[in-house]
Protein backbone atom coordinates (compact mmCIF):
# COMPACT_ATOMS: atom_id res chain seq x y z
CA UNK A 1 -9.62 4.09 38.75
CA UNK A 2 -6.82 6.80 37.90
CA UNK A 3 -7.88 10.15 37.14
CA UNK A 4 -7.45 10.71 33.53
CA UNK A 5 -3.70 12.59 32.94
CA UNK A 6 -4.01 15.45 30.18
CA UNK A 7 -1.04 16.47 27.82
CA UNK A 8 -1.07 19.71 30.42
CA UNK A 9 0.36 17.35 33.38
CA UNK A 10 3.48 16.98 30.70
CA UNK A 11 5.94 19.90 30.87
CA UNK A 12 5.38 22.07 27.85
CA UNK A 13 8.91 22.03 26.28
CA UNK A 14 8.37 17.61 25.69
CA UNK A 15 4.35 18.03 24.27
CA UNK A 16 3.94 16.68 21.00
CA UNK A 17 2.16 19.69 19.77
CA UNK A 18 4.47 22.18 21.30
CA UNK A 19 7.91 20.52 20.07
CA UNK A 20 6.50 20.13 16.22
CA UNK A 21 5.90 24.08 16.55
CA UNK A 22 9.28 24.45 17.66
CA UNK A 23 11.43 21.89 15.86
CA UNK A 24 8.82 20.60 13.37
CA UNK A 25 7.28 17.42 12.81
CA UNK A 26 11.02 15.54 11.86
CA UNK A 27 11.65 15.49 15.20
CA UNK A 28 8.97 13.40 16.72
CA UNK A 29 8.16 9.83 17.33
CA UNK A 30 5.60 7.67 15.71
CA UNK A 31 4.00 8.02 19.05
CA UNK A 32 4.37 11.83 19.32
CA UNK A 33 3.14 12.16 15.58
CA UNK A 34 0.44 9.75 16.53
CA UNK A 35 -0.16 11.81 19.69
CA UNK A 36 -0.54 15.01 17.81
CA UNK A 37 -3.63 13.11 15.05
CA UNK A 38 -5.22 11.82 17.72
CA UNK A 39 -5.67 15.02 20.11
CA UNK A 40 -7.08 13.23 23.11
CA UNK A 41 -6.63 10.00 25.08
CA UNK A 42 -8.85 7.66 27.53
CA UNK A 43 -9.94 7.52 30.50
CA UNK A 44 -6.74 7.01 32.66
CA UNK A 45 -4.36 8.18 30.41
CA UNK A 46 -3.60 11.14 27.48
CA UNK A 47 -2.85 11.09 24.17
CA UNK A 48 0.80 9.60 23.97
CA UNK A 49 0.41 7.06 26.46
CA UNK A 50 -2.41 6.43 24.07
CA UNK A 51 -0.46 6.15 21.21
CA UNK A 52 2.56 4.45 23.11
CA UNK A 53 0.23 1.75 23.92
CA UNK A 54 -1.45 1.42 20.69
CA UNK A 55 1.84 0.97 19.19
CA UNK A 56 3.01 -1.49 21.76
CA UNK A 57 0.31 -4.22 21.70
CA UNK A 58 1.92 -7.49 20.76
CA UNK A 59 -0.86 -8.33 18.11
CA UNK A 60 1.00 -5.20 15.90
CA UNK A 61 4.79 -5.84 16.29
CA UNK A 62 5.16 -3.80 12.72
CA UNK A 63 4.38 -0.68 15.05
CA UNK A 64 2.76 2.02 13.07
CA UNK A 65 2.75 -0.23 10.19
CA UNK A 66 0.67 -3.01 12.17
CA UNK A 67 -1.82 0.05 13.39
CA UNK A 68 -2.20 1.21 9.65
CA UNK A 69 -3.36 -2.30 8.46
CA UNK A 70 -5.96 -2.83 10.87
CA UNK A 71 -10.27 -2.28 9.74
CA UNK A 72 -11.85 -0.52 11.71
CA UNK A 73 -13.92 -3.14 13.71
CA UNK A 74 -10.72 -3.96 14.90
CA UNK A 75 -9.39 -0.49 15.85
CA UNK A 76 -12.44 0.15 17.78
CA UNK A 77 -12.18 -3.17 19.96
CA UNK A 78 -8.81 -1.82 21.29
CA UNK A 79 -9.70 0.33 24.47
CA UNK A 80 -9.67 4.01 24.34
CA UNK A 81 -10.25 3.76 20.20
CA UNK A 82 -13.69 5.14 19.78
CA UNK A 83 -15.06 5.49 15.88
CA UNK A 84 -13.74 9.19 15.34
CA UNK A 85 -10.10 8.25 16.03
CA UNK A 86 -10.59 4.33 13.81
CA UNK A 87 -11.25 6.54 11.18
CA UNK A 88 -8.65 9.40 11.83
CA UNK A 89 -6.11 6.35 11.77
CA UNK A 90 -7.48 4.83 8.47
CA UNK A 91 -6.91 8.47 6.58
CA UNK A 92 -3.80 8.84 7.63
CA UNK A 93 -3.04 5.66 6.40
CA UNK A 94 -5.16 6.09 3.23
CA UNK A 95 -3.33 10.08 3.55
CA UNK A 96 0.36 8.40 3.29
CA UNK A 97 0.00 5.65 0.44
CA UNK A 98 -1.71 8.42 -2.02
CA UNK A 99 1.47 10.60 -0.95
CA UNK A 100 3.81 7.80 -1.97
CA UNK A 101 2.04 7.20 -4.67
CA UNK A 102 1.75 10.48 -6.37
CA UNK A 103 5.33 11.34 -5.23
CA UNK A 104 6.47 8.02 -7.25
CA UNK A 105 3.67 8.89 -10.23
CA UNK A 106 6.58 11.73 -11.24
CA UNK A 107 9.49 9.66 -11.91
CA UNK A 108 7.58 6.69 -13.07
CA UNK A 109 9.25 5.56 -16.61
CA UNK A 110 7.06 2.41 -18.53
CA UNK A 111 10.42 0.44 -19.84
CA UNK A 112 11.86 0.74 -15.62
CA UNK A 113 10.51 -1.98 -13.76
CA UNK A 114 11.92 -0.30 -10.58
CA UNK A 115 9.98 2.74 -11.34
CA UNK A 116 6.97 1.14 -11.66
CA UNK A 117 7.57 -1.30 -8.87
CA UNK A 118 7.85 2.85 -6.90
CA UNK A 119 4.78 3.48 -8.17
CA UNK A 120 2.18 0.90 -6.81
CA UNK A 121 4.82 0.02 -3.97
CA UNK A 122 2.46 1.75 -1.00
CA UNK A 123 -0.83 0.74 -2.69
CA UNK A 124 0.09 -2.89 -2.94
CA UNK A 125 2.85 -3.89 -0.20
CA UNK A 126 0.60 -3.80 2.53
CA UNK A 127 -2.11 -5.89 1.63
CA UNK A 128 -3.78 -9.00 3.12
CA UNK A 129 -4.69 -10.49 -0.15
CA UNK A 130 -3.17 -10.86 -3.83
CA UNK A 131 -4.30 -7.97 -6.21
CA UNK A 132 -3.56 -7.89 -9.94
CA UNK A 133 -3.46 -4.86 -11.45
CA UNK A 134 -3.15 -4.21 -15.22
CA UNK A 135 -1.33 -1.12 -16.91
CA UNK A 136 -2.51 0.26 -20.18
CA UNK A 137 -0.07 2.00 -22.30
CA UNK A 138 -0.27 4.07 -26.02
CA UNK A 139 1.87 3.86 -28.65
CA UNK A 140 4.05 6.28 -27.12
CA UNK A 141 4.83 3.74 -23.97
CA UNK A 142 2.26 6.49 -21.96
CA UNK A 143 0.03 5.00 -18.90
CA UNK A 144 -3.48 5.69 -20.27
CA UNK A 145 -5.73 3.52 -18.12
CA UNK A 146 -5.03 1.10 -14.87
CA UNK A 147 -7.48 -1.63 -13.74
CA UNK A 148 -7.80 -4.52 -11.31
CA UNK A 149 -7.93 -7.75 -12.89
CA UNK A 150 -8.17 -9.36 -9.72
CA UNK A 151 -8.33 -9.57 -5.84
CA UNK A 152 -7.47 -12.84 -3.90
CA UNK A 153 -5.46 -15.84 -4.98
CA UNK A 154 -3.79 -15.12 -8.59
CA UNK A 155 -4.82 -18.14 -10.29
CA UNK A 156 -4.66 -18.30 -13.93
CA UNK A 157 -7.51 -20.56 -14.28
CA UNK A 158 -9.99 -17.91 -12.38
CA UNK A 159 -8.57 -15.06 -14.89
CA UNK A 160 -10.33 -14.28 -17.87
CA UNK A 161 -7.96 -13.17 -20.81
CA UNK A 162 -11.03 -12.59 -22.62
CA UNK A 163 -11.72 -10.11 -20.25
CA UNK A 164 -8.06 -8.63 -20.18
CA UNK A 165 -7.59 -8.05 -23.81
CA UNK A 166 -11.63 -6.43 -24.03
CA UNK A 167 -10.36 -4.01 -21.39
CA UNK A 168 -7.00 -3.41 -23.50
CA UNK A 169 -8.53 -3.44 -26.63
CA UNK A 170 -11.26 -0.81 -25.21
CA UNK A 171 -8.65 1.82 -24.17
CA UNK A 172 -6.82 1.32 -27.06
CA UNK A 173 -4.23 -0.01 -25.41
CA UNK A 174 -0.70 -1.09 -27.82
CA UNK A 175 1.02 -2.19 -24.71
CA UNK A 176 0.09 -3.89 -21.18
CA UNK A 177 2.12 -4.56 -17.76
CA UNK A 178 0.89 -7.11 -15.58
CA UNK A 179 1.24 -5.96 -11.40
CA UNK A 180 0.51 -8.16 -8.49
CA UNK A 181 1.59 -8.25 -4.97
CA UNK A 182 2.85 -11.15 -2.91
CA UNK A 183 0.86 -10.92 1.11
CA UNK A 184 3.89 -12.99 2.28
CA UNK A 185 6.53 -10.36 1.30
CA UNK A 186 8.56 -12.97 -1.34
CA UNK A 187 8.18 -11.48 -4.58
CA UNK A 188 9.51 -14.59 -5.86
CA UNK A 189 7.12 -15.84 -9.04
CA UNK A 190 5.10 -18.71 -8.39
CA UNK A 191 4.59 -21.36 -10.51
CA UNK A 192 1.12 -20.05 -10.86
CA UNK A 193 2.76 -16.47 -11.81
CA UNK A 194 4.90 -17.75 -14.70
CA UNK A 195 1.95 -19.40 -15.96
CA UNK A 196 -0.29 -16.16 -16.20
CA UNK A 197 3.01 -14.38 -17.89
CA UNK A 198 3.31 -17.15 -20.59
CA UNK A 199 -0.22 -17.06 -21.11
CA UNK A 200 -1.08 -13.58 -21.76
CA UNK A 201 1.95 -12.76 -23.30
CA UNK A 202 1.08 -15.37 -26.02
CA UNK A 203 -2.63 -14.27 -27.01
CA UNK A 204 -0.89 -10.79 -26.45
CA UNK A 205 1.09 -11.60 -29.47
CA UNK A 206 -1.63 -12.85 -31.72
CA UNK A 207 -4.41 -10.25 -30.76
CA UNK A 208 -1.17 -7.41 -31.40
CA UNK A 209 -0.86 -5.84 -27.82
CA UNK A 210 2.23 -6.65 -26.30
CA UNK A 211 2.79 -7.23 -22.69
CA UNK A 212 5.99 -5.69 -21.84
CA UNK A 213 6.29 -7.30 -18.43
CA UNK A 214 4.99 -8.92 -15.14
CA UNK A 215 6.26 -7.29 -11.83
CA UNK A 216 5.51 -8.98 -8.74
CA UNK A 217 5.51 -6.45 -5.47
CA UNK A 218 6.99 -7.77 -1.90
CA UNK A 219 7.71 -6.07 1.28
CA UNK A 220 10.09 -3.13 -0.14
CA UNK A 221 11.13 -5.68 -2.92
CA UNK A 222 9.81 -6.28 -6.61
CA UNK A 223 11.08 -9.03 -9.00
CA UNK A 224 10.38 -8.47 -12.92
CA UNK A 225 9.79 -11.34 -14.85
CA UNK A 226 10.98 -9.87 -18.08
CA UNK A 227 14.70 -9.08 -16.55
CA UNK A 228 14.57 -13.00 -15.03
CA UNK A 229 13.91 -14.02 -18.92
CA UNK A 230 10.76 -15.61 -18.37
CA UNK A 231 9.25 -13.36 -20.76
């Protein structure tokens, strides 16, 4: 087998490390960047051929995005992915949604379904399953509690309202938004969807907390079913 190449064999004005000092971190790759996190490589090769490879595998054509998604069973069955750098992948992953997240939490306005949409955007684009949040809001149209309703298929006969309007009713919640995500990337309601939305929105009315809206979350791409009408 090769003799394992170090970042040293690489002249020092193309290292990851060195150019980030240099030019800063704008300048580098997703494998460079990668590179940098990830310190050391395998047996055979260093860390950017590493990270050029981890970004390559056909299993991930979404790149850094593919790597990201990935538990870290799977992580560690790729070669030269031991447990320390699984989990070093998983926080920056973790890392970058709470970043989006809090960066979207400032300009978030309750009556903007884009601005919402912002806000859970990160947290809810990339997931393998459906998850449907639920937004509490005061009299004054301020987010006072969030919760998960619930994870896997959005069915409305496996959701509770019960359950919905307790949780509203025990924040003192006046008004509720409705957030889900779509796994396939079409944010486009499902038959299902409008069925929730009419539901709650009705025993909303009679129990005298109002849901404002229903925003479904694709891949970069949100539909609100109050601006299509539906509610």
């Amino acid at each position: 087998m090769e003799d394992r190449k170090t970042m040293k064999q690489i002249p020092k004005e193309v290292r990851p490390y060195e150019r980030c000092l240099k030019q800063g971190p704008q300048v580098l790759s997703d494998a460079e960047l990668l590179a940098v996190i990830l310190r050391t490589g395998s047996v055979g090769e260093n860390s950017l051929e590493l990270s050029n490879r981890l970004l390559s595998l056909g299993k991930m054509p979404q790149g850094i995005l593919g790597i990201l998604q990935m538990s870290v069973e799977e992580l560690m069955a790729i070669r030269g992915i031991g447990s320390v750098k699984a989990v070093q992948i998983l926080c920056i992953g973790e890392l970058s949604r709470r970043i989006a997240k809090a960066s979207a939490s400032d300009g978030i306005v309750m009556g903007s379904p884009e601005t919402i949409a912002n806000y859970y955007m990160e947290d809810m684009r990339h997931q393998n399953q459906e998850l449907l949040q639920m937004m509490m809001l005061n009299t004054k149209n301020r987010l006072i509690a969030e919760t998960t309703i619930s994870k896997g298929t959005v069915n409305a006969s496996l959701i509770s309202p019960r359950e919905v309007f307790l949780e509203a009713l025990k924040h003192q919640a006046v008004y509720i938004i409705l957030v889900h995500n779509h796994p396939s990337g079409d944010p486009t309601p499902s038959r299902e969807d409008i069925l929730i939305t009419r539901r709650m929105k009705e025993l909303g009315t009679m129990i005298g907390i109002e849901l404002m809206d229903h925003i479904i979350i694709g891949d970069r791409s949100y539909i609100s079913l109050k601006e299509r009408g539906i509610i």
